[in-house]
C-alpha atoms as a PDB file:
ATOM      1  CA  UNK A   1     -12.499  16.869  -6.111  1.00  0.00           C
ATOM      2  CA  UNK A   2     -14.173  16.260  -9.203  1.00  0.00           C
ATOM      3  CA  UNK A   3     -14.801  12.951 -11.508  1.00  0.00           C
ATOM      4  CA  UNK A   4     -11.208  13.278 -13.132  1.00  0.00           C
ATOM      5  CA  UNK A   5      -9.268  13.544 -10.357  1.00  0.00           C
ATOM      6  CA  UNK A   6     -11.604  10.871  -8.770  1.00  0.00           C
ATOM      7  CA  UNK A   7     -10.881   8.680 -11.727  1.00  0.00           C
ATOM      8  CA  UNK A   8      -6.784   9.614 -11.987  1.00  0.00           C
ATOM      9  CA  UNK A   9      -6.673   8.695  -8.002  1.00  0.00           C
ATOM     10  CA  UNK A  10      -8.324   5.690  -8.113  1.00  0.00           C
ATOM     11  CA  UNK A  11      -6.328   4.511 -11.087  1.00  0.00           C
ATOM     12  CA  UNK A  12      -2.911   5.159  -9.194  1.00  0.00           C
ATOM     13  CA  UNK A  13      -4.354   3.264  -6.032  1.00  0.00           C
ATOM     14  CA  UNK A  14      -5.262   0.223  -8.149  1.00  0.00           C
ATOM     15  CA  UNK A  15      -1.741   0.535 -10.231  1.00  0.00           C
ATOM     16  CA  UNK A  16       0.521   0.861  -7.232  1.00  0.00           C
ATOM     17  CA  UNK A  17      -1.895  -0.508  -4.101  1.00  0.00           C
ATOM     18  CA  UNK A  18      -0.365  -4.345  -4.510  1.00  0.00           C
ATOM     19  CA  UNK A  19       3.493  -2.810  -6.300  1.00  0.00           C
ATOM     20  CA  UNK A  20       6.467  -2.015  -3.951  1.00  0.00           C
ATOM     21  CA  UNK A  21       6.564   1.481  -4.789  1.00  0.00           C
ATOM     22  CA  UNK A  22       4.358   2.760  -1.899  1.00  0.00           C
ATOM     23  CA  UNK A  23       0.257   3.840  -2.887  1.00  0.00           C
ATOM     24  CA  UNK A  24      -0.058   5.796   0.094  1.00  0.00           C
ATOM     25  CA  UNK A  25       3.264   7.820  -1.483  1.00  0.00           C
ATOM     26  CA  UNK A  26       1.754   7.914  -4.850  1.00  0.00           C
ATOM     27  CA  UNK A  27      -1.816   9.051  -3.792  1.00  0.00           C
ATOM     28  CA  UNK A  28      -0.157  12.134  -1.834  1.00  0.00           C
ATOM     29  CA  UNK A  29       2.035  13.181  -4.035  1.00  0.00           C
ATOM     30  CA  UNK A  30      -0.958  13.334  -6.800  1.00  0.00           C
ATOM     31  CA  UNK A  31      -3.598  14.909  -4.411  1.00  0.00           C
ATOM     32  CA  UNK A  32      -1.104  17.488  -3.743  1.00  0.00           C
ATOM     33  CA  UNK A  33       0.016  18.177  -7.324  1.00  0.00           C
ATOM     34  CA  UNK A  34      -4.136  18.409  -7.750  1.00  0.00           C
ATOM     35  CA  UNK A  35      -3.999  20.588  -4.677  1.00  0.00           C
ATOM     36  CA  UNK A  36      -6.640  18.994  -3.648  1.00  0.00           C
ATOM     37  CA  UNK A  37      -4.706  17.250  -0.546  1.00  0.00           C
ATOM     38  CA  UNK A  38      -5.788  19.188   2.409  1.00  0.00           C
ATOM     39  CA  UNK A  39      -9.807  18.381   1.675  1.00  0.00           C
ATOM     40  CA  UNK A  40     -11.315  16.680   4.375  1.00  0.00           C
ATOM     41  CA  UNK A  41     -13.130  14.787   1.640  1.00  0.00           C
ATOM     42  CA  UNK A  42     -10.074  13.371  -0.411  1.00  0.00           C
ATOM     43  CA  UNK A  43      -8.553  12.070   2.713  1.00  0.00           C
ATOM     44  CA  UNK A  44     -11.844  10.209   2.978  1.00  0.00           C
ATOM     45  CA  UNK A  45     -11.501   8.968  -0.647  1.00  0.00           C
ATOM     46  CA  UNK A  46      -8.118   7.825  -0.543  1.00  0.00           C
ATOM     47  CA  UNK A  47      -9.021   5.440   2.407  1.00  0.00           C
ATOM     48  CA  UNK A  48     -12.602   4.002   1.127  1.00  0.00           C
ATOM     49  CA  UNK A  49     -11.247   3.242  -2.345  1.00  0.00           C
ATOM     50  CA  UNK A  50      -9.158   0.501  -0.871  1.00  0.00           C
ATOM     51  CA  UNK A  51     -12.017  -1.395  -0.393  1.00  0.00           C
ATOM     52  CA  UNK A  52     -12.048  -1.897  -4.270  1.00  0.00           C
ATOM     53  CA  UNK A  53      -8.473  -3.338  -4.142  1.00  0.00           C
ATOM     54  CA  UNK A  54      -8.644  -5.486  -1.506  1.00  0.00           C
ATOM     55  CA  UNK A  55     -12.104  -7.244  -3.426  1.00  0.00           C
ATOM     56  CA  UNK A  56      -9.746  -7.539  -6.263  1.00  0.00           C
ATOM     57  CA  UNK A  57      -7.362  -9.937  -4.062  1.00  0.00           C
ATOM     58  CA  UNK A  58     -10.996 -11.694  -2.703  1.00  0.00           C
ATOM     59  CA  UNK A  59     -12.049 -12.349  -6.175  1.00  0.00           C
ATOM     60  CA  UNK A  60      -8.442 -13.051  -7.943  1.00  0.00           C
ATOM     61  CA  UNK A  61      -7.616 -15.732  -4.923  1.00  0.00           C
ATOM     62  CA  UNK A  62     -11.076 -16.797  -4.228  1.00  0.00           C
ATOM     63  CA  UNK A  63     -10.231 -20.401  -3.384  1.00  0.00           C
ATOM     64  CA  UNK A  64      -7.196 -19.651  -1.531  1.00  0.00           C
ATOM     65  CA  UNK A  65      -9.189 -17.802   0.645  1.00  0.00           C
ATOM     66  CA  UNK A  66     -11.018 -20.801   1.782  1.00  0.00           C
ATOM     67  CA  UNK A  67      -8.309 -22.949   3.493  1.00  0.00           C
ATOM     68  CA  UNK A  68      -7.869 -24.552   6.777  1.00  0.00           C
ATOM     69  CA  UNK A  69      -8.108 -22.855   9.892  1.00  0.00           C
ATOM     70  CA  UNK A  70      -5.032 -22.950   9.690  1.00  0.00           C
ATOM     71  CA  UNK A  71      -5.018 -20.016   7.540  1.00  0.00           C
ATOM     72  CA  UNK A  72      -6.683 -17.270   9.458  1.00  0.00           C
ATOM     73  CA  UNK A  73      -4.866 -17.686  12.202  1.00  0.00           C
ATOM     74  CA  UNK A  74      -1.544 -17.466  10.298  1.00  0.00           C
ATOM     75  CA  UNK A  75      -3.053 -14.179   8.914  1.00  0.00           C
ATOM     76  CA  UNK A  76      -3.931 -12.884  12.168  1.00  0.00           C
ATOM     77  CA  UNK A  77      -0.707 -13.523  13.400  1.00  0.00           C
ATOM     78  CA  UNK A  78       0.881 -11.409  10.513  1.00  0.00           C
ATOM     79  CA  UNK A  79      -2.126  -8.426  11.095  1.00  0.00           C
ATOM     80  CA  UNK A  80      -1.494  -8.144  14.992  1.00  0.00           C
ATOM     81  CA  UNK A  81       1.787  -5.907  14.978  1.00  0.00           C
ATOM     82  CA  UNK A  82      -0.033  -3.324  12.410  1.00  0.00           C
ATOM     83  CA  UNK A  83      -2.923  -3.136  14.756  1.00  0.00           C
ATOM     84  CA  UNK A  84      -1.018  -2.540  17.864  1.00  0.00           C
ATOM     85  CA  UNK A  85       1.500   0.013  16.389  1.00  0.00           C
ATOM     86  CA  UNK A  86      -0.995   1.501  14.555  1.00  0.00           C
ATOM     87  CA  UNK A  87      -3.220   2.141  17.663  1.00  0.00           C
ATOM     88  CA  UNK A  88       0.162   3.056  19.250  1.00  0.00           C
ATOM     89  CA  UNK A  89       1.545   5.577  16.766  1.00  0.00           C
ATOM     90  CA  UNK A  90      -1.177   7.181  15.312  1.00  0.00           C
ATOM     91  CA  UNK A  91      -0.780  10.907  16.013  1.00  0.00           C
ATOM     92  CA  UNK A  92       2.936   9.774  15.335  1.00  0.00           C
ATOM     93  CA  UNK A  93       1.895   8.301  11.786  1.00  0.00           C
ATOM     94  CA  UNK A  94      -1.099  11.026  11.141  1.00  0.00           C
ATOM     95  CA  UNK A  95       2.151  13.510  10.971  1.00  0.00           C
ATOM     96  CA  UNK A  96       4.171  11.859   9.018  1.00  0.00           C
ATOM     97  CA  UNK A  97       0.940  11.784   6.356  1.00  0.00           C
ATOM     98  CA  UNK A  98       1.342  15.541   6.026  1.00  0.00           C
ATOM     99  CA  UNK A  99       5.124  15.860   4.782  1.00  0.00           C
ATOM    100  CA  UNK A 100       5.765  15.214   1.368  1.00  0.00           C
ATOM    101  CA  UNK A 101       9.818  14.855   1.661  1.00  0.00           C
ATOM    102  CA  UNK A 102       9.041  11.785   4.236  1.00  0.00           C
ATOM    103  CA  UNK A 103       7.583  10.239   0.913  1.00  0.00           C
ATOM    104  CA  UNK A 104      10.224  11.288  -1.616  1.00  0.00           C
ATOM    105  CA  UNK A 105      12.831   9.795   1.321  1.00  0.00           C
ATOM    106  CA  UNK A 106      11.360   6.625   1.727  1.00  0.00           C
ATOM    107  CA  UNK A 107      10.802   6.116  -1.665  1.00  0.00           C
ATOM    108  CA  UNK A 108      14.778   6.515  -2.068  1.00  0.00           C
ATOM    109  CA  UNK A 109      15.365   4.493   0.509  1.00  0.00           C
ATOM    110  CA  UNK A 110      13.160   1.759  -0.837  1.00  0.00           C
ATOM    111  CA  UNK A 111      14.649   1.980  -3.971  1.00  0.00           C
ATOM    112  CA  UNK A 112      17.838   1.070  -3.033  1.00  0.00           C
ATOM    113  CA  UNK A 113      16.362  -2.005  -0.818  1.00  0.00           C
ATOM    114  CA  UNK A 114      14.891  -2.936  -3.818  1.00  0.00           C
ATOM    115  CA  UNK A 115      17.973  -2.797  -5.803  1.00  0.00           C
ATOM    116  CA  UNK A 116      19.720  -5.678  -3.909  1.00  0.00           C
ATOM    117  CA  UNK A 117      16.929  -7.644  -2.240  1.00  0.00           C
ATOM    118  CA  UNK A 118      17.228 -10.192  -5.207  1.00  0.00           C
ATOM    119  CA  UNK A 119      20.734 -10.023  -4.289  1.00  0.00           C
ATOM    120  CA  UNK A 120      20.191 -11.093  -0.782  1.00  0.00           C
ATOM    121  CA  UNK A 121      17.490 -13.201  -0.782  1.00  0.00           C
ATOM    122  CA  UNK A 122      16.626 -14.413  -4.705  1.00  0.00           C
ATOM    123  CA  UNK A 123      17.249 -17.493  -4.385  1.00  0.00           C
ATOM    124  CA  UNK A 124      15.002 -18.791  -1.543  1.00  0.00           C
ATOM    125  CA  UNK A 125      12.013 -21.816  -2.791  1.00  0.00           C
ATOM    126  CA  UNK A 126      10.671 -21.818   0.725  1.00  0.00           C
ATOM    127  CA  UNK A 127       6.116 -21.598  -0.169  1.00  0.00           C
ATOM    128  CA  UNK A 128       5.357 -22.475   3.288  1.00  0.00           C
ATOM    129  CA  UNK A 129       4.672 -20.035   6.060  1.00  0.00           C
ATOM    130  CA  UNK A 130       5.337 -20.874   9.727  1.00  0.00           C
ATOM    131  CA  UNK A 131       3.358 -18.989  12.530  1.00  0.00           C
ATOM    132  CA  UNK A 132       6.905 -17.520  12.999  1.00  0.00           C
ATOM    133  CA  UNK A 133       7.381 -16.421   9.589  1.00  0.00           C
ATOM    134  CA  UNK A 134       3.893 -15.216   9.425  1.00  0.00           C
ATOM    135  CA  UNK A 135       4.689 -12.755  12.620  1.00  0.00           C
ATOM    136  CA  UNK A 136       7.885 -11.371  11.557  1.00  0.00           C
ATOM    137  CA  UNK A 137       6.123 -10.473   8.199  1.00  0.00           C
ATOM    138  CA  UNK A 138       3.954  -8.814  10.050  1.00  0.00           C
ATOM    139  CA  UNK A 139       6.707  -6.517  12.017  1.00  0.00           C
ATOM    140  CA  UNK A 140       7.994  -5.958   8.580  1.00  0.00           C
ATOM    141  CA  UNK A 141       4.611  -4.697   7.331  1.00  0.00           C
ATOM    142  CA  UNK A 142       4.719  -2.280  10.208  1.00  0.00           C
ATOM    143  CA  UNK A 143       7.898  -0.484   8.568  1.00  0.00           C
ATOM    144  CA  UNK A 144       4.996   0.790   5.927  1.00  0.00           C
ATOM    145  CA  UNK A 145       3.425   3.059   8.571  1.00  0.00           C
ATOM    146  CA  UNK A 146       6.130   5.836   6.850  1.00  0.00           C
ATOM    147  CA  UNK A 147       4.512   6.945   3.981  1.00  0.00           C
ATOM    148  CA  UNK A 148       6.541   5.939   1.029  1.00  0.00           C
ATOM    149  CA  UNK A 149       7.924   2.814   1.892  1.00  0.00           C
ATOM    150  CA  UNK A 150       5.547   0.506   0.835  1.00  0.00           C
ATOM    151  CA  UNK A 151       3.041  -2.014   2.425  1.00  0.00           C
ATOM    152  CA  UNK A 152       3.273  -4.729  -0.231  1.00  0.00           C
ATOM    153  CA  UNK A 153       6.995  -3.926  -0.628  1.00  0.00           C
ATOM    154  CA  UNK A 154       8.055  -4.389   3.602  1.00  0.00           C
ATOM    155  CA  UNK A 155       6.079  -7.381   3.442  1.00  0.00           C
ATOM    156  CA  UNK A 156       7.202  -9.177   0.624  1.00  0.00           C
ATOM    157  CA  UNK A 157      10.424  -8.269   1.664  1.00  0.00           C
ATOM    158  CA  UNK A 158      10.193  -9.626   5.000  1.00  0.00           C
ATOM    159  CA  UNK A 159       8.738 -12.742   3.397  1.00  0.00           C
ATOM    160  CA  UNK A 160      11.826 -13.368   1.336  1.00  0.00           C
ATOM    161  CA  UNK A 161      14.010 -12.470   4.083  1.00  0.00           C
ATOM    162  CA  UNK A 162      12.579 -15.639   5.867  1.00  0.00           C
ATOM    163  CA  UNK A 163      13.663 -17.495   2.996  1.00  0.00           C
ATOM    164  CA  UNK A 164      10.200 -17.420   1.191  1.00  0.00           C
ATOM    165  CA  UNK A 165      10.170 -17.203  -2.832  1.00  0.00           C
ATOM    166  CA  UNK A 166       9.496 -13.979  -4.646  1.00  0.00           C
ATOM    167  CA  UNK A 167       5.894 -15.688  -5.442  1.00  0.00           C
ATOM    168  CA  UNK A 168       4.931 -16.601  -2.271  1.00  0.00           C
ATOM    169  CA  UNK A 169       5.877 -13.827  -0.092  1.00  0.00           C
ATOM    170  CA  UNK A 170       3.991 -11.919  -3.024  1.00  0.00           C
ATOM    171  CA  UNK A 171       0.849 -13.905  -2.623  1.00  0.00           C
ATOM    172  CA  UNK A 172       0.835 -13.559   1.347  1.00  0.00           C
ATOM    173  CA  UNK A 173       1.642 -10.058   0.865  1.00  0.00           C
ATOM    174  CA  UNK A 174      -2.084  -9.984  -0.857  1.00  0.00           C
ATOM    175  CA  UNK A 175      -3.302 -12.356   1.065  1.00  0.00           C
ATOM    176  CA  UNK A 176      -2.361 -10.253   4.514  1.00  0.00           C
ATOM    177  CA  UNK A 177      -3.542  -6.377   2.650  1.00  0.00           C
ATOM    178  CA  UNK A 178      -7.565  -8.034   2.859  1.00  0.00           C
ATOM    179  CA  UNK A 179      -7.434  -7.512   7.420  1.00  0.00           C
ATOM    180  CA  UNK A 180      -4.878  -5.148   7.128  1.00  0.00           C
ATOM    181  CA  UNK A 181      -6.881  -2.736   4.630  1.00  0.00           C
ATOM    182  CA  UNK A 182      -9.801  -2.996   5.939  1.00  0.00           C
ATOM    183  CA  UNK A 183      -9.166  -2.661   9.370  1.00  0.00           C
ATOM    184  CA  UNK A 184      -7.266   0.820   8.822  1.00  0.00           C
ATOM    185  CA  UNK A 185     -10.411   1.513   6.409  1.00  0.00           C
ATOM    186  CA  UNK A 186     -12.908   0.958   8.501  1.00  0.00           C
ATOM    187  CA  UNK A 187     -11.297   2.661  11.629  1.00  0.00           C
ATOM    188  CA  UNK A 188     -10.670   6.011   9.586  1.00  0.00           C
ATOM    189  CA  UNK A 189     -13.941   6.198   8.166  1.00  0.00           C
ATOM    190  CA  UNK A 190     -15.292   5.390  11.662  1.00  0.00           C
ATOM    191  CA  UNK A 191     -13.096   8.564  13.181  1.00  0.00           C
ATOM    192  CA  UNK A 192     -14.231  10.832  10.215  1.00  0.00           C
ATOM    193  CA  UNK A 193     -18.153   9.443  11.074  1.00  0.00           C
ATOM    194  CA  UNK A 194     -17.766   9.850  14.589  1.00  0.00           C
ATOM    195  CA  UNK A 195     -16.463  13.652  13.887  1.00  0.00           C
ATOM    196  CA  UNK A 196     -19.454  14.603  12.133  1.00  0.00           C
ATOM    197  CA  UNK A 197     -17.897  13.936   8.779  1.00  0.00           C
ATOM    198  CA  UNK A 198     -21.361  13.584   6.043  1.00  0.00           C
ATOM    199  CA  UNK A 199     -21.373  13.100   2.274  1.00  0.00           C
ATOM    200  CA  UNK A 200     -22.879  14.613  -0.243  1.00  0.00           C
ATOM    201  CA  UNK A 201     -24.525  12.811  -2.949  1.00  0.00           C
ATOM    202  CA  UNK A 202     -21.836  13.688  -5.631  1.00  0.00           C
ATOM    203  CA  UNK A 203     -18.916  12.572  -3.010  1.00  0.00           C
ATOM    204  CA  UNK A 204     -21.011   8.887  -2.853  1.00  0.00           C
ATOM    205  CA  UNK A 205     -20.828   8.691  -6.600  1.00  0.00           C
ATOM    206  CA  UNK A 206     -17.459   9.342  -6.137  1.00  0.00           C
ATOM    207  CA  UNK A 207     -16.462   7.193  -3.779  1.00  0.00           C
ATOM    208  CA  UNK A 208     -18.343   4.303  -6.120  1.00  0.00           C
ATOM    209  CA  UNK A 209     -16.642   4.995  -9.103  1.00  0.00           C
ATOM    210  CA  UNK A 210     -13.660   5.462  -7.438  1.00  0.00           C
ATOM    211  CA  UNK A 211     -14.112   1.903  -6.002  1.00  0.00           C
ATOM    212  CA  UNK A 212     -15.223   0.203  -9.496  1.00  0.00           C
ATOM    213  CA  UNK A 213     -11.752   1.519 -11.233  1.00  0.00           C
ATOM    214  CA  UNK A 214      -9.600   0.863  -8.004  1.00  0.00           C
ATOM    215  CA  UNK A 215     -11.052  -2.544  -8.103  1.00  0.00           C
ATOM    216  CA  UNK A 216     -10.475  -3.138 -12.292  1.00  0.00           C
ATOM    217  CA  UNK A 217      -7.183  -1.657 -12.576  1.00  0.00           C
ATOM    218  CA  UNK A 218      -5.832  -4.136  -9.364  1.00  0.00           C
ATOM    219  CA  UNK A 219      -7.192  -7.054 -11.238  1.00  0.00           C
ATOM    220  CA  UNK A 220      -4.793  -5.975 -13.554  1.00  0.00           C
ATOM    221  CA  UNK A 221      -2.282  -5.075 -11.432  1.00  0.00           C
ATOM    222  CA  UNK A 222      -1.880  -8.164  -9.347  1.00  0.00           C
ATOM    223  CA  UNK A 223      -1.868 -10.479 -12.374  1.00  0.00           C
ATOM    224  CA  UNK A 224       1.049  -8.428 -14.550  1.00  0.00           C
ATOM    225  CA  UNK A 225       2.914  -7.615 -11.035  1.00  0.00           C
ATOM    226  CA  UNK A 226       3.157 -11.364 -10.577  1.00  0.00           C
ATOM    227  CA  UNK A 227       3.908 -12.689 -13.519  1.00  0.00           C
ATOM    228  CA  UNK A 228       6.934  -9.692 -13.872  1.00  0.00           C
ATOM    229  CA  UNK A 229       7.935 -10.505 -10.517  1.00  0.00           C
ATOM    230  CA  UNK A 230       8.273 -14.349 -11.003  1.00  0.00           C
ATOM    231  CA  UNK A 231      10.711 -13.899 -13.981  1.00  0.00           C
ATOM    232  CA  UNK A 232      12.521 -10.460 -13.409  1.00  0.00           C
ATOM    233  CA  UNK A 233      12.101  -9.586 -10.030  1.00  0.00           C
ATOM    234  CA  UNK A 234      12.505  -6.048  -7.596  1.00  0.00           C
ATOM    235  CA  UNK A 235      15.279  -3.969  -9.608  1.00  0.00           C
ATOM    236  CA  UNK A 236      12.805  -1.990 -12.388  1.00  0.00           C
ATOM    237  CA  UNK A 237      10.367  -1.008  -9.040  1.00  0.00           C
ATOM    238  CA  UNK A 238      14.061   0.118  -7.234  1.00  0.00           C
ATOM    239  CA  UNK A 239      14.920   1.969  -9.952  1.00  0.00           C
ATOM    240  CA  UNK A 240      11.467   3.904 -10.560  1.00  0.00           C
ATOM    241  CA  UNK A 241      11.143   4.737  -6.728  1.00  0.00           C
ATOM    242  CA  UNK A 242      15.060   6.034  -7.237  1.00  0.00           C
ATOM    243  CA  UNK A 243      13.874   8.372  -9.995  1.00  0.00           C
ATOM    244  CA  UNK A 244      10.606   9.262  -8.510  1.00  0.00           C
ATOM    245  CA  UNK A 245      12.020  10.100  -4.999  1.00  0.00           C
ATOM    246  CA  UNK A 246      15.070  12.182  -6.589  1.00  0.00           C
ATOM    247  CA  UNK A 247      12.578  14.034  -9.005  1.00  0.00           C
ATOM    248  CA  UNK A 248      10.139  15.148  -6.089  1.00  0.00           C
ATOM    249  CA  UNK A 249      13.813  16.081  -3.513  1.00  0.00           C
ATOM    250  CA  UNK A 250      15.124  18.218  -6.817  1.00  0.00           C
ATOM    251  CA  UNK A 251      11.417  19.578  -7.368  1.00  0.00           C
ATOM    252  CA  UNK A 252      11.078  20.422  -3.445  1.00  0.00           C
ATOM    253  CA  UNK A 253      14.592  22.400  -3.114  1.00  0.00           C
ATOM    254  CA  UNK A 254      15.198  23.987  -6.512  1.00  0.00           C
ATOM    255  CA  UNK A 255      11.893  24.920  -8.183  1.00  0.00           C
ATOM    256  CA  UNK A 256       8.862  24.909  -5.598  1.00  0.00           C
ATOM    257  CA  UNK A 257       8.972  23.594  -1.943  1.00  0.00           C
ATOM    258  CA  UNK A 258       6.239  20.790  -1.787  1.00  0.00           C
ATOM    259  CA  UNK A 259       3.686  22.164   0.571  1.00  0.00           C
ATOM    260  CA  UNK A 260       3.037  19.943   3.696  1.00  0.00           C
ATOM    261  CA  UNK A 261      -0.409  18.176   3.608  1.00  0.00           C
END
């Protein structure tokens, strides 16, 4: 990996990180079209650069983050599924990582979702989250374990399917990626440590810039996704996973297959 690619990733996990179009999706499809996706090293990368994002929810929501007890334990409620399947269903969720047409799928899939969840649920006003409603955001969360359907997008959605407004499930959605991020962070660059996984000075400047522009181009992210979302809600993201999942399927079976990761 060089500083360009570095750069290019780290932009597309900022963009797309707190978006229901799927960053995990986004970051293998461009690693691969770099063909740079079977480096031990970009794995690596992909994972540490969230920590850039998820400061960019800590410093956007600073006070928000200091509530009431209350809170945390509402957010814990919502992180324990993803810790249990993901324990569970690793090997099961490492393999789906390495196929390609799993992300052009999902993305589809999502679309569609996408397409009529303002449909099914637009109209809810509902800001406050029961312990209840916390959990079953959390199951939904889960769902993001495929690459390509999206971690923001499975929660938000679950949020407005328990009658929560587009701006609140949105915000809990954040509020939820800080454990859930850092946790799956943390844990991966623990396994690639406790392989015998070592850096080289160029790959920690890389890993810091790629931080610094995940972290800038969220800040950005967050704020324009919110204030689009609060106004015109889910059917432009639908449409762009439609076109982007269609484009890779057409890509795979009629001018190169997409080579598994």
């Amino acid at each position: 990996m060089d500083y360009l690619e570095a750069i290019i990733l780290a932009v597309i996990e900022g963009i797309t990180e707190y978006l229901p179009v799927s960053s995990t999706g986004h970051m293998i499809i461009a690693s691969s079209f770099f063909g740079i996706a079977q480096e031990d090293f970009t794995k690596l990368f992909t994972i540490v650069i969230q920590l850039g994002t998820i400061l960019s929810v800590v410093v956007l929501y600073f006070k928000r983050f200091f509530q009431t007890i209350d809170f945390y334990y509402k957010l814990l409620v919502a992180f324990i599924p993803a810790v249990v399947l993901g324990l569970l269903l690793s090997d099961v969720i490492d393999s789906l990582l390495e196929n390609p047409i799993t992300v052009a799928i999902s993305l589809v899939l999502g679309g569609v979702v996408l397409l009529k969840v303002d449909d099914w649920f637009g109209d809810a006003e509902e800001t406050d989250i029961s312990y209840a409603t916390a959990f079953k955001i959390g199951l939904f969360q889960c769902l993001a374990m495929i690459p390509g359907v999206s971690r923001s997008g499975a929660s938000i959605v679950g949020g407005m399917s328990q009658k929560l407004s587009r701006t609140a499930a949105a915000e809990f959605s954040f509020f939820l990626a800080v454990p859930t991020m850092l946790g799956a962070t943390l844990k991966k660059s623990y396994d690639y440590y406790n392989a015998g996984f070592t850096l080289t000075s160029d790959q920690i400047n890389l890993l810091i810039i790629g931080n610094v522009v995940g972290f800038l181009v969220a800040l950005l992210a967050i704020k324009t996704f919110i204030g689009y979302l609060s106004k015109h809600g889910f059917k432009l993201f639908g449409y762009y996973r439609i076109v982007v999942g269609v484009a890779l399927l057409l890509i795979h079976y009629f001018v190169r297959p997409l080579t598994v990761i």
